[in-house]
N, C-alpha and C. Protein backbone atom coordinates (compact mmCIF):
# COMPACT_ATOMS: atom_id res chain seq x y z
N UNK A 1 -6.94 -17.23 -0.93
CA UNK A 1 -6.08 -16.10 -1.22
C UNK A 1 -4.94 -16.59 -2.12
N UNK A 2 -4.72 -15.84 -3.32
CA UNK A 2 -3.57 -16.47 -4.33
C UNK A 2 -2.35 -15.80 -3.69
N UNK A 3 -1.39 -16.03 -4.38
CA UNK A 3 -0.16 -15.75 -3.94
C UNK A 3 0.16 -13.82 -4.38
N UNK A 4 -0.98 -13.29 -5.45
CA UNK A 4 -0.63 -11.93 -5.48
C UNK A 4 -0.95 -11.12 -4.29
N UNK A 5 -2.10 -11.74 -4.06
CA UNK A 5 -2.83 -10.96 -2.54
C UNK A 5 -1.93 -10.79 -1.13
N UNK A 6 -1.60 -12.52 -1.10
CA UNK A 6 -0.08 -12.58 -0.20
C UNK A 6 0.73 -11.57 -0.30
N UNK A 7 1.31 -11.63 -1.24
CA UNK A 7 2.48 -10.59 -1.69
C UNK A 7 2.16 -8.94 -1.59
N UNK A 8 0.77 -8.42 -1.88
CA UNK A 8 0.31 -7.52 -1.48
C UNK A 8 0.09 -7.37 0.14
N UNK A 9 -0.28 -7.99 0.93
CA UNK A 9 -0.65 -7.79 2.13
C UNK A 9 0.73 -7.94 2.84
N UNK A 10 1.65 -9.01 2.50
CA UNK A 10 2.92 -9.11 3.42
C UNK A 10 3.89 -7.85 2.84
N UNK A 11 3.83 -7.20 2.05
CA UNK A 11 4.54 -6.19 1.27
C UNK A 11 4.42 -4.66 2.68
N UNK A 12 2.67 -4.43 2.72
CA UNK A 12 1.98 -3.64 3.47
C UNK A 12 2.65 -3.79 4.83
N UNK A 13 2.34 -5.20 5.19
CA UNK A 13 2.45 -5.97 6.50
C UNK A 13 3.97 -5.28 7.25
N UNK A 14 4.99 -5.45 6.49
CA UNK A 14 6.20 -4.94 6.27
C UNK A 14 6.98 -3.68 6.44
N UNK A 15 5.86 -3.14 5.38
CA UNK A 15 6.19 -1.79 5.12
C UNK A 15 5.99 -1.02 6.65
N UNK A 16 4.85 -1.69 7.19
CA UNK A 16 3.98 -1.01 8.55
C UNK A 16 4.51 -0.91 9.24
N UNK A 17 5.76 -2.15 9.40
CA UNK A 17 6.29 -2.77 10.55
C UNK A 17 7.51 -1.69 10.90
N UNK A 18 7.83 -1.47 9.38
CA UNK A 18 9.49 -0.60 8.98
C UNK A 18 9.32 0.45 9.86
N UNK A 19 7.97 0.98 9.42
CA UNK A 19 7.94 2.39 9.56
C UNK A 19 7.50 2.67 10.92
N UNK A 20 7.07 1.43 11.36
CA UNK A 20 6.44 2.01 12.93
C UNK A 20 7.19 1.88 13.60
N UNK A 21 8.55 1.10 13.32
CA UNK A 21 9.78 0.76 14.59
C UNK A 21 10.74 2.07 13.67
N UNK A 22 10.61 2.59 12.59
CA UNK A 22 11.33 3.92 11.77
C UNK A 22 11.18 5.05 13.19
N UNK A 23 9.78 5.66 13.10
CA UNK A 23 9.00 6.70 13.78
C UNK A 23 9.37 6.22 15.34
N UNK A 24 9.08 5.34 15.53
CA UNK A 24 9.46 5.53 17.30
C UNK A 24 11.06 5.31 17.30
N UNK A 25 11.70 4.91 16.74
CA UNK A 25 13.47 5.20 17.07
C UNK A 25 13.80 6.51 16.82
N UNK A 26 12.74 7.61 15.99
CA UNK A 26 13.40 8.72 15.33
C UNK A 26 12.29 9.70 15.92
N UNK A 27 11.70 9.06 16.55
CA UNK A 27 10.39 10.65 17.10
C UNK A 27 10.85 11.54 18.08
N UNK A 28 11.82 11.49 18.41
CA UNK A 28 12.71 13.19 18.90
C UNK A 28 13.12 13.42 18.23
N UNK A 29 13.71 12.81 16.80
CA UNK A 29 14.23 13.93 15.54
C UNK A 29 13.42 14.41 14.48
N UNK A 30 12.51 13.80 14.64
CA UNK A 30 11.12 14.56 13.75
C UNK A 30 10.22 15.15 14.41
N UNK A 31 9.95 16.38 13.45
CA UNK A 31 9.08 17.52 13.84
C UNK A 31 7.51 16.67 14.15
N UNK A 32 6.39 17.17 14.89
CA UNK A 32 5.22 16.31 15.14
C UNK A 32 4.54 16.27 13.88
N UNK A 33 4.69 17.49 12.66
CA UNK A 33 4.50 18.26 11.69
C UNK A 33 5.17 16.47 10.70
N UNK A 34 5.89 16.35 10.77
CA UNK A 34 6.67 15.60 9.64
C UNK A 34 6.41 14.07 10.26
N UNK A 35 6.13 13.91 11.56
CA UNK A 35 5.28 12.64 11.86
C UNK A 35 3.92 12.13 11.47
N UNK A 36 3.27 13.34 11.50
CA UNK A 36 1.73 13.12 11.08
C UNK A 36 2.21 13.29 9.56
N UNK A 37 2.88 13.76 8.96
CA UNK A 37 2.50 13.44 7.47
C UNK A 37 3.01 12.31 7.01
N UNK A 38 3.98 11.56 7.68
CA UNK A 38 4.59 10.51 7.23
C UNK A 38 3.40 9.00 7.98
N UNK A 39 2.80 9.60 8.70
CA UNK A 39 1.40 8.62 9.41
C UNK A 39 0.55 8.57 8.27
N UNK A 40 0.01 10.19 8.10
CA UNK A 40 -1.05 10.15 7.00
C UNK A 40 -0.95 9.87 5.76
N UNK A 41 -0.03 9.45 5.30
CA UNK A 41 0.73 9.08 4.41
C UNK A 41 0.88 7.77 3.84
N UNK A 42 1.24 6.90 5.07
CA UNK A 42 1.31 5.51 4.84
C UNK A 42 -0.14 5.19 4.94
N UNK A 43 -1.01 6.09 5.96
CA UNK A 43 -2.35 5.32 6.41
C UNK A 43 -2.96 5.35 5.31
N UNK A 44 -3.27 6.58 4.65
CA UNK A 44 -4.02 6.75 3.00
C UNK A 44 -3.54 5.67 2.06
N UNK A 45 -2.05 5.46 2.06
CA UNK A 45 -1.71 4.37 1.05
C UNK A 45 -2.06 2.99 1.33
N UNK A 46 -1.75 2.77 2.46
CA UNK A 46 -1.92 1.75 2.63
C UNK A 46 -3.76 1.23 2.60
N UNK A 47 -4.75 2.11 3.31
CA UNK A 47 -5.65 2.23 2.93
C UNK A 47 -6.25 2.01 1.74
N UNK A 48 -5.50 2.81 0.78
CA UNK A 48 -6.04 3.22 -0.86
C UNK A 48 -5.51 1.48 -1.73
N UNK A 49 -4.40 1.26 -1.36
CA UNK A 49 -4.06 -0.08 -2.06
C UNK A 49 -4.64 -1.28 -1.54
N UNK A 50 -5.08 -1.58 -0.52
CA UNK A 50 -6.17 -3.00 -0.13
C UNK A 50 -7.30 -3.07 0.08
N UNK A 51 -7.71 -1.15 -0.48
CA UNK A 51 -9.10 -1.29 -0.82
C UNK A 51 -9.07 -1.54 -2.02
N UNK A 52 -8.26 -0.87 -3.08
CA UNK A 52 -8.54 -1.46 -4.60
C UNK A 52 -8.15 -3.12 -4.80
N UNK A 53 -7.68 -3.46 -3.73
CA UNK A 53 -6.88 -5.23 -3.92
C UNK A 53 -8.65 -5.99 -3.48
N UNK A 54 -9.48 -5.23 -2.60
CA UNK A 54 -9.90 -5.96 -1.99
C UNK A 54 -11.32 -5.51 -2.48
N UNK A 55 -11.72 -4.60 -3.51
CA UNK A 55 -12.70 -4.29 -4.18
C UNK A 55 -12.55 -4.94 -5.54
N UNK A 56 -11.41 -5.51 -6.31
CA UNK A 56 -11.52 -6.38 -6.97
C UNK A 56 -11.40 -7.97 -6.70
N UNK A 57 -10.96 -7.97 -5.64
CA UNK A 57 -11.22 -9.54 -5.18
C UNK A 57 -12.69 -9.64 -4.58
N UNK A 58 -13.46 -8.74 -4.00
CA UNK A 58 -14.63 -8.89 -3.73
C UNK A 58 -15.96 -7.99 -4.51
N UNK A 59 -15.60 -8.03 -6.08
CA UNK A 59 -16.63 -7.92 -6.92
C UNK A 59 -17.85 -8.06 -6.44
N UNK A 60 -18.68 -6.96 -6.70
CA UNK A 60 -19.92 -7.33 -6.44
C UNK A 60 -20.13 -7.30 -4.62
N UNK A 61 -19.63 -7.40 -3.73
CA UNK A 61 -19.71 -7.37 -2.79
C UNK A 61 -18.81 -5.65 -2.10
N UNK A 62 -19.52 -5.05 -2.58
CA UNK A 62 -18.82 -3.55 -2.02
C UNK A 62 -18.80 -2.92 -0.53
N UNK A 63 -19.61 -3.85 0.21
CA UNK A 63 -19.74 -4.13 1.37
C UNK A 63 -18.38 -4.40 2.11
N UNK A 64 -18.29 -5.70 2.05
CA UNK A 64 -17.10 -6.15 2.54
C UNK A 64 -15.62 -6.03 2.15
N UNK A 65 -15.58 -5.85 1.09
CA UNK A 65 -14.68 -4.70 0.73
C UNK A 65 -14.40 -3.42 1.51
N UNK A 66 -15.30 -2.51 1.16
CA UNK A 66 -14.79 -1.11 2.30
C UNK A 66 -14.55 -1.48 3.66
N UNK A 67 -15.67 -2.74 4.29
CA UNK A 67 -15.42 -2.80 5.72
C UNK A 67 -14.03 -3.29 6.26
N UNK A 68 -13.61 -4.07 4.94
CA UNK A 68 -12.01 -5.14 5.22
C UNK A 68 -10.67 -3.66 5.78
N UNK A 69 -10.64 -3.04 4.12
CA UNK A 69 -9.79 -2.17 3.76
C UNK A 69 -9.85 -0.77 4.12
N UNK A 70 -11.07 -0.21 5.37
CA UNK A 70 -11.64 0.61 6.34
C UNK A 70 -10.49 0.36 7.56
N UNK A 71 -10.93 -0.89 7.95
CA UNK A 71 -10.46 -1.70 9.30
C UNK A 71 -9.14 -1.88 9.45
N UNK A 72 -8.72 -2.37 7.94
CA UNK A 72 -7.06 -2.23 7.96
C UNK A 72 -5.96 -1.06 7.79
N UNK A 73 -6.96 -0.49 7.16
CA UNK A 73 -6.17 0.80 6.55
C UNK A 73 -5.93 1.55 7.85
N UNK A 74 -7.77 1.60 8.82
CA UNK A 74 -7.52 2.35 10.27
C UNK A 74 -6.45 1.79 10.70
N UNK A 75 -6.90 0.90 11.22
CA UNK A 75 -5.83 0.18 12.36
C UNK A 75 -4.61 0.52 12.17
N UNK A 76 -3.65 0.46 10.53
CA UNK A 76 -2.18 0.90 9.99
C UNK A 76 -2.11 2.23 10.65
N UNK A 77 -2.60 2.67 10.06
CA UNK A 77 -2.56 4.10 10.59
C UNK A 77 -2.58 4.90 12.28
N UNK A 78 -3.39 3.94 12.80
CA UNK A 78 -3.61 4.13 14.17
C UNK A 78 -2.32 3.48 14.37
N UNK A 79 -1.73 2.51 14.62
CA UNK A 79 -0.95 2.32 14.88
C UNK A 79 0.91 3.30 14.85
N UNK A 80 0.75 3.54 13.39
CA UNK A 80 2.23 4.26 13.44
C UNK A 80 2.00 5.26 13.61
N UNK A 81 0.41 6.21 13.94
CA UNK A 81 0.06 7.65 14.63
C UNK A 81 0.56 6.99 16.53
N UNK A 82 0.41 6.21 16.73
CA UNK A 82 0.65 5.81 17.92
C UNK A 82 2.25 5.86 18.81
N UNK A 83 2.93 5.65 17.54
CA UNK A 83 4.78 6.03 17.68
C UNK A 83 5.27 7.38 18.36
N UNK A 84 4.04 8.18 17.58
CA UNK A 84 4.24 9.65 18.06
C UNK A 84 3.47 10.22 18.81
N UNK A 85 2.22 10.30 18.91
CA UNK A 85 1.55 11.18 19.69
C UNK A 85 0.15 10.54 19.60
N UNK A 86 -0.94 10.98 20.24
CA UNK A 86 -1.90 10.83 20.16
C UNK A 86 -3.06 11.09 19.26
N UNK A 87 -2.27 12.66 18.77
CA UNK A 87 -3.57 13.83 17.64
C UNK A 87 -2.56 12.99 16.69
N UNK A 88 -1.41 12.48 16.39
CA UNK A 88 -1.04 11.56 15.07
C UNK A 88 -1.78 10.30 15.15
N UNK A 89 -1.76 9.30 16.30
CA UNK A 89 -2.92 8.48 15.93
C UNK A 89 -4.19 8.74 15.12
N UNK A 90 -4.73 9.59 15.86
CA UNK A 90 -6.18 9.74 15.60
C UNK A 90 -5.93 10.34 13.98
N UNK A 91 -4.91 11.42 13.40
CA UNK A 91 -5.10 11.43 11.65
C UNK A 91 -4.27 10.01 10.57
N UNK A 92 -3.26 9.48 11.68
CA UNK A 92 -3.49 8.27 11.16
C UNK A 92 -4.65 7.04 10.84
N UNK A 93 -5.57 7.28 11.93
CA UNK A 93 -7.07 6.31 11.98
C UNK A 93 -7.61 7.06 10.62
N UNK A 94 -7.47 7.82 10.63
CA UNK A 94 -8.96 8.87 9.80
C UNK A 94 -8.50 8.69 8.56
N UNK A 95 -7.33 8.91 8.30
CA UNK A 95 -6.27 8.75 7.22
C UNK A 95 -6.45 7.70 6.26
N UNK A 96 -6.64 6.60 7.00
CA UNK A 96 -6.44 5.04 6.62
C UNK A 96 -8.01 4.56 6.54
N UNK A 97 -8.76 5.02 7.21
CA UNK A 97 -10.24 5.31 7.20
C UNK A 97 -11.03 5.12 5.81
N UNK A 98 -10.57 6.85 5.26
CA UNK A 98 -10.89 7.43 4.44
C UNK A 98 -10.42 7.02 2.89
N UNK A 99 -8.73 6.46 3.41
CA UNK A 99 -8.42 5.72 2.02
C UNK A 99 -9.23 3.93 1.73
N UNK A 100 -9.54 3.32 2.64
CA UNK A 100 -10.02 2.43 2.68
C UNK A 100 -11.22 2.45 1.97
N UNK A 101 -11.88 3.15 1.83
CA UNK A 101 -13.52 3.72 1.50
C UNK A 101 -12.99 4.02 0.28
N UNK A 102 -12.20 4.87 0.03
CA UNK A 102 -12.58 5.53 -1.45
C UNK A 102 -11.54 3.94 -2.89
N UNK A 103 -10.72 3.29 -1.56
CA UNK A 103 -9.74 2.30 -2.96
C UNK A 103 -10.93 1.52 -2.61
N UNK A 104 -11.67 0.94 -2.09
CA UNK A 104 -13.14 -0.27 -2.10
C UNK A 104 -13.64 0.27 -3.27
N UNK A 105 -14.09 1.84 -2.93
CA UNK A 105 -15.20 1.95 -4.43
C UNK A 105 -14.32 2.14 -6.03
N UNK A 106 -13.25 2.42 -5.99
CA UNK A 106 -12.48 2.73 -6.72
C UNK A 106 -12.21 0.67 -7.19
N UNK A 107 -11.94 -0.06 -6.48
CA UNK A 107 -11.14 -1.36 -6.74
C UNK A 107 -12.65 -2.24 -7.35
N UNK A 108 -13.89 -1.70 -7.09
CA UNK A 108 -15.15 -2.08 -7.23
C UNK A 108 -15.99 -1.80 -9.05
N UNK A 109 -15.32 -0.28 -9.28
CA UNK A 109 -15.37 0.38 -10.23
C UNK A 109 -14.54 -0.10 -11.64
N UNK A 110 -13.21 -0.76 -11.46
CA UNK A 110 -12.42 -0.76 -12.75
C UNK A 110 -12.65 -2.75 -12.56
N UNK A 111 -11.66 -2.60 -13.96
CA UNK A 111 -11.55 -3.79 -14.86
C UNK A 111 -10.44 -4.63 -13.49
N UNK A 112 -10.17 -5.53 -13.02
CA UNK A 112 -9.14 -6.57 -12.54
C UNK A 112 -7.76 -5.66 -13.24
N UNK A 113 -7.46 -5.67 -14.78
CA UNK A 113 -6.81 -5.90 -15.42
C UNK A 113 -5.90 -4.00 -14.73
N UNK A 114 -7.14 -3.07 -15.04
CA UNK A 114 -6.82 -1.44 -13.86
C UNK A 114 -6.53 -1.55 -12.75
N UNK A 115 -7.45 -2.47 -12.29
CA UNK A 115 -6.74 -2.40 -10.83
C UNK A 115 -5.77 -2.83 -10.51
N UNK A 116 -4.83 -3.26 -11.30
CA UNK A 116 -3.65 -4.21 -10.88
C UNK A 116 -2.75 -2.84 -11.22
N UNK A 117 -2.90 -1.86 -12.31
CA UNK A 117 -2.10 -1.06 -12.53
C UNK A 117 -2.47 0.14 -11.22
N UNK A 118 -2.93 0.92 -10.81
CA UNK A 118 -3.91 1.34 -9.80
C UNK A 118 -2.63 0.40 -8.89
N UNK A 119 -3.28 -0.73 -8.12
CA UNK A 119 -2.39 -1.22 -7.13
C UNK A 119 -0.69 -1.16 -7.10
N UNK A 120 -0.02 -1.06 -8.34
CA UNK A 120 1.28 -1.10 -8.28
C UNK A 120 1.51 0.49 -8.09
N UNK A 121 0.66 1.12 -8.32
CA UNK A 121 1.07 2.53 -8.24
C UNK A 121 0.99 3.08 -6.93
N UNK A 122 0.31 2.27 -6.61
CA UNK A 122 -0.06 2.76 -4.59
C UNK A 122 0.88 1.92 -4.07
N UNK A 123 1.28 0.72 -4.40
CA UNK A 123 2.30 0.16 -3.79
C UNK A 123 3.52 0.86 -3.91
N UNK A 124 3.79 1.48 -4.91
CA UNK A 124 5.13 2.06 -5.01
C UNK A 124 5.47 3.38 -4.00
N UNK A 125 4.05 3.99 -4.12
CA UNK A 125 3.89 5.26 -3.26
C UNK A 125 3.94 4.67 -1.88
N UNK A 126 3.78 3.74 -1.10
CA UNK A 126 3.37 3.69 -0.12
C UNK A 126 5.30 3.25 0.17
N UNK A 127 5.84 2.32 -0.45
CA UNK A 127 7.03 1.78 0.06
C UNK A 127 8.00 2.90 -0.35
N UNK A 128 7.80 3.79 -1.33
CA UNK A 128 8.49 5.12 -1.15
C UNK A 128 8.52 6.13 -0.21
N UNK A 129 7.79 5.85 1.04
CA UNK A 129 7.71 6.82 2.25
C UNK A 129 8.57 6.48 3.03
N UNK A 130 9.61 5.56 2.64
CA UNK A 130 11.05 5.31 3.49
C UNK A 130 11.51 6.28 3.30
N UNK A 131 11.47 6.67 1.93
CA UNK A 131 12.60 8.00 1.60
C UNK A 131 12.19 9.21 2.56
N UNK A 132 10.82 9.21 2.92
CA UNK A 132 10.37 10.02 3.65
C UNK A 132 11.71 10.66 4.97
N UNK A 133 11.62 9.15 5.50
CA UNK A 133 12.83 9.11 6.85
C UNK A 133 14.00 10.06 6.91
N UNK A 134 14.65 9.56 5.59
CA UNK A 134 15.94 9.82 5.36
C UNK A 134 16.37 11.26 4.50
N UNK A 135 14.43 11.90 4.10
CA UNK A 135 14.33 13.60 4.05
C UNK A 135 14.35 14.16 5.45
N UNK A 136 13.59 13.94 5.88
CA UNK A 136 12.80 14.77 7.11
C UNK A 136 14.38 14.42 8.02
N UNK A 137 15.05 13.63 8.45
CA UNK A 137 15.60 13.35 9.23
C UNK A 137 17.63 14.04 8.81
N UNK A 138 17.83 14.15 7.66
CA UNK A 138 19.09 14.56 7.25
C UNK A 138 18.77 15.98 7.16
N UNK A 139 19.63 16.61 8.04
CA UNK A 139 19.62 18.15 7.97
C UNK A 139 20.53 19.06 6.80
N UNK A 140 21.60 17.99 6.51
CA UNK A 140 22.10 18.50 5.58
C UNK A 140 21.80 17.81 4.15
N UNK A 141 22.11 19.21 3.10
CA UNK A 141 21.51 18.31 1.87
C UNK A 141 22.79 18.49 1.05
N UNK A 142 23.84 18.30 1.41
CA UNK A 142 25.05 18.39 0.79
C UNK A 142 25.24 16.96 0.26
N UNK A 143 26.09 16.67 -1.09
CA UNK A 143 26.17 15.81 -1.32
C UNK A 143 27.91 15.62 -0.57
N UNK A 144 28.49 14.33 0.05
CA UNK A 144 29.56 14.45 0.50
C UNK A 144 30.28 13.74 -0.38
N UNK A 145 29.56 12.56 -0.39
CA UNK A 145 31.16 11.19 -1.58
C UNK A 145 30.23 10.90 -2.16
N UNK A 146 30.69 9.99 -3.31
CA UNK A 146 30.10 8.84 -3.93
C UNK A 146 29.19 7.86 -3.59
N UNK A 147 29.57 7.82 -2.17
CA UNK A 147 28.47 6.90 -1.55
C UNK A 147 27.00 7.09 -1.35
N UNK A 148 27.00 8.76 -1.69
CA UNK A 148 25.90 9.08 -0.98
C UNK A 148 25.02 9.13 -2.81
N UNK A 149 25.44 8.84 -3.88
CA UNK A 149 24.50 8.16 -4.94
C UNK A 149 24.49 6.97 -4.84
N UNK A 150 25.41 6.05 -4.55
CA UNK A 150 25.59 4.61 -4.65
C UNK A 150 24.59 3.71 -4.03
N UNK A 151 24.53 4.71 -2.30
CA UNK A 151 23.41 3.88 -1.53
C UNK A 151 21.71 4.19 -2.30
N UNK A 152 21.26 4.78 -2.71
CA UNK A 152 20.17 5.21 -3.27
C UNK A 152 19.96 4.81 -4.35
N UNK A 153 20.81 4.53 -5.02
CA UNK A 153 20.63 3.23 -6.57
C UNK A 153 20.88 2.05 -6.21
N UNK A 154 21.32 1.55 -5.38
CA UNK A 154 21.18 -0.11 -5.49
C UNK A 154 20.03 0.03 -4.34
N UNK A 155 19.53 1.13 -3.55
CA UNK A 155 18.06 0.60 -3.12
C UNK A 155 17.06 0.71 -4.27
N UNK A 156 17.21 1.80 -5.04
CA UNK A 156 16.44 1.89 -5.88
C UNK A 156 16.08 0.54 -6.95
N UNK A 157 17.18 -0.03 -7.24
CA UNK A 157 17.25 -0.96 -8.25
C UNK A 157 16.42 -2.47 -7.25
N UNK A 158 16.88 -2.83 -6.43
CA UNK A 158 15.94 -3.57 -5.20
C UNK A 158 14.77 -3.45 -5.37
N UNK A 159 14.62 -2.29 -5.28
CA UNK A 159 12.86 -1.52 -4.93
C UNK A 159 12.30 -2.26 -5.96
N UNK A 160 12.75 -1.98 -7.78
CA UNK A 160 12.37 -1.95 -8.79
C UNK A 160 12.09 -2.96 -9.10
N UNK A 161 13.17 -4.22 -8.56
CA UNK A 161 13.12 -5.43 -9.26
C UNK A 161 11.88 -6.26 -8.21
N UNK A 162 11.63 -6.30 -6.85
CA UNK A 162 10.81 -6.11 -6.08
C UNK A 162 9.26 -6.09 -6.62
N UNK A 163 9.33 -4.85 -6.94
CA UNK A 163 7.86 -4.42 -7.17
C UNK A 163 7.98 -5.06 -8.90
N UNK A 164 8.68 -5.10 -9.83
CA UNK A 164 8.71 -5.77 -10.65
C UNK A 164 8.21 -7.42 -10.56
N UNK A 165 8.63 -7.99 -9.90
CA UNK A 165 8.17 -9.16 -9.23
C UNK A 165 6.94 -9.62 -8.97
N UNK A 166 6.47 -8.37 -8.40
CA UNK A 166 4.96 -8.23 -7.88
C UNK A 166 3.94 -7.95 -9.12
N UNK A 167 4.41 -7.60 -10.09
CA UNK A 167 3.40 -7.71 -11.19
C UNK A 167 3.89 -8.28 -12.05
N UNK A 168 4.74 -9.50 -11.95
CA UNK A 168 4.10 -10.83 -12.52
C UNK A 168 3.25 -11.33 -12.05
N UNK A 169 3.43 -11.65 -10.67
CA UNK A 169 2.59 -12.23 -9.55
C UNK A 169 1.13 -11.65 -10.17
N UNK A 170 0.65 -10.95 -10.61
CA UNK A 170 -0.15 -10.16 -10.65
C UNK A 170 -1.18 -10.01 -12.08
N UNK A 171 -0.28 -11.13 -13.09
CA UNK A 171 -0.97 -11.49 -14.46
C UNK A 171 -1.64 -12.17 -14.09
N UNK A 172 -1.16 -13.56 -13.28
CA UNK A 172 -1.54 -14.62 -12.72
C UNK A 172 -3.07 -13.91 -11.68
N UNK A 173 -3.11 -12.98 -10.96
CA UNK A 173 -4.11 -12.71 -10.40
C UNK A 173 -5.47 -12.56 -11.00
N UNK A 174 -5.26 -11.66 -12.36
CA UNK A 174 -5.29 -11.15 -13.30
C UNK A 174 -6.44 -12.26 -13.67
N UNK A 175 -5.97 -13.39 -14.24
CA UNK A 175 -6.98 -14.52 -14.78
C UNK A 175 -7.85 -14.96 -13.84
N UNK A 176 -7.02 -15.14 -12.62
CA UNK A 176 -8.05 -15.50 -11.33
C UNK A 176 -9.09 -15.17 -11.20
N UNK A 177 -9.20 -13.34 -11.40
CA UNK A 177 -10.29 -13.02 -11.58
C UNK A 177 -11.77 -12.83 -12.34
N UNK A 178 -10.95 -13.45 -13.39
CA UNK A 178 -11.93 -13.43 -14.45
C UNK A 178 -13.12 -14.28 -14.25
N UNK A 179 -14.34 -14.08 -15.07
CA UNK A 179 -15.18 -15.34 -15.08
C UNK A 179 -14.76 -16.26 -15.94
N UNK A 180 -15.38 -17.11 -15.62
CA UNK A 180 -15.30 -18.41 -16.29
C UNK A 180 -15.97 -18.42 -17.33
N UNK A 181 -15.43 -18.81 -18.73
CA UNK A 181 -16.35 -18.62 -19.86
C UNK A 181 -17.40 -19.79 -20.05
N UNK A 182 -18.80 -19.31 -20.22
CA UNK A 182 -19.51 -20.28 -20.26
C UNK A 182 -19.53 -21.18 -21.87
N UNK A 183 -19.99 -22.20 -21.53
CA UNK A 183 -19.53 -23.11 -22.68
C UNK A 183 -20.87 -23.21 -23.98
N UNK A 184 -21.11 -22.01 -24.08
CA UNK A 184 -22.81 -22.12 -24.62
C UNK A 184 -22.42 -23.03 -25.75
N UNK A 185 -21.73 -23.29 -26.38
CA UNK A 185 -21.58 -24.35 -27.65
C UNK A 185 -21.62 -25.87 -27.17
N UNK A 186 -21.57 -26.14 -26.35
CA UNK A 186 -21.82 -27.37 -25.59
C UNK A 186 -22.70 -27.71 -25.06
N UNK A 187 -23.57 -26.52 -24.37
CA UNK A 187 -25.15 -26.90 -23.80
C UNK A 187 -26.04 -26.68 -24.88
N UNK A 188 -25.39 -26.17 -25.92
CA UNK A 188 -26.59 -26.21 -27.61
C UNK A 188 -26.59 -27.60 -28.54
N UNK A 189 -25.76 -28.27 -28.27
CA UNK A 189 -25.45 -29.46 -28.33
C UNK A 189 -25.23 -30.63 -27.47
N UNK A 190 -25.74 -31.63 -27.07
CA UNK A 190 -26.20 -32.69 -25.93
C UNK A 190 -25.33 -33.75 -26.39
């Protein structure tokens, strides 16, 4: 495993963690309505991004791919459906299921070079469901001081430089994947 994959999976790993200790500190202030979408939500993303991570790291093997990013995506999902209720587990499982399956054939389908763009875009969606929290959960939408742009641009700028980060990491993956060029000018010559 190179260090982009790392960075992809501990990113996820993270994100899972946020949101599942998010949802159970806050599941009497969210509707069951705004739990399951913030479940089905992460489960699809998270799903949809380590199946395309894990349908281009396992080229040719479309098998183990869907079964990896099936298993993980469920499990994410089952899990922070688990914060809240039970019928949120179970569309968290299905959720994460279903995205697992379709980023395998999807991560199976494009160039390394797509899927890396593809992956930053699900990564972004998926670590943007914080904001989720801090909709569903603020009743008022008044702006009060200054503070209340200040805190949201220097997360934003974090976020950016962050996921910026992650696709450097991610040129480097980039070659990893490639084949190896064969040397036909050398085996035509002895």
């Amino acid at each position: 495993m190179n260090i982009f994959t790392a960075y992809i999976f501990l990113s996820l790993t993270a994100l899972i963690l946020v949101s599942t200790l998010l949802l159970h500190r806050h599941r009497t202030r969210l509707s069951g309505m705004n739990g399951m979408m913030i479940t089905m939500y992460l489960g699809m993303n998270t799903g949809l991004t380590l199946g395309i991570l894990l349908g281009a790291v396992y080229r040719g093997d479309l098998f183990s791919s869907t079964l990896l990013s099936i298993l993980i995506g469920g499990v994410s999902g089952c899990i922070l459906g688990a914060s809240c209720n039970t019928v949120t587990s179970i569309e968290g499982l299905m959720s994460g299921i279903m995205g697992g399956m379709m980023g395998a054939m999807l991560g199976e389908m494009l160039l390394p070079e797509k899927s890396l763009i593809f992956i930053n875009i699900f990564l972004s969606l998926s670590i943007s469901a914080l904001f989720l929290f801090k909709i569903f959960l603020d009743s008022s939408s008044m702006i009060k001081s200054m503070k209340d742009f200040i805190k949201p641009a220097i997360f934003f700028i974090v976020l950016a430089l962050y996921l910026l980060s992650g696709n450097l990491l991610g040129d480097q993956w980039i070659e990893d994947l490639q084949p190896a060029p064969h040397h036909q000018h050398e085996m035509n010559h002895p």
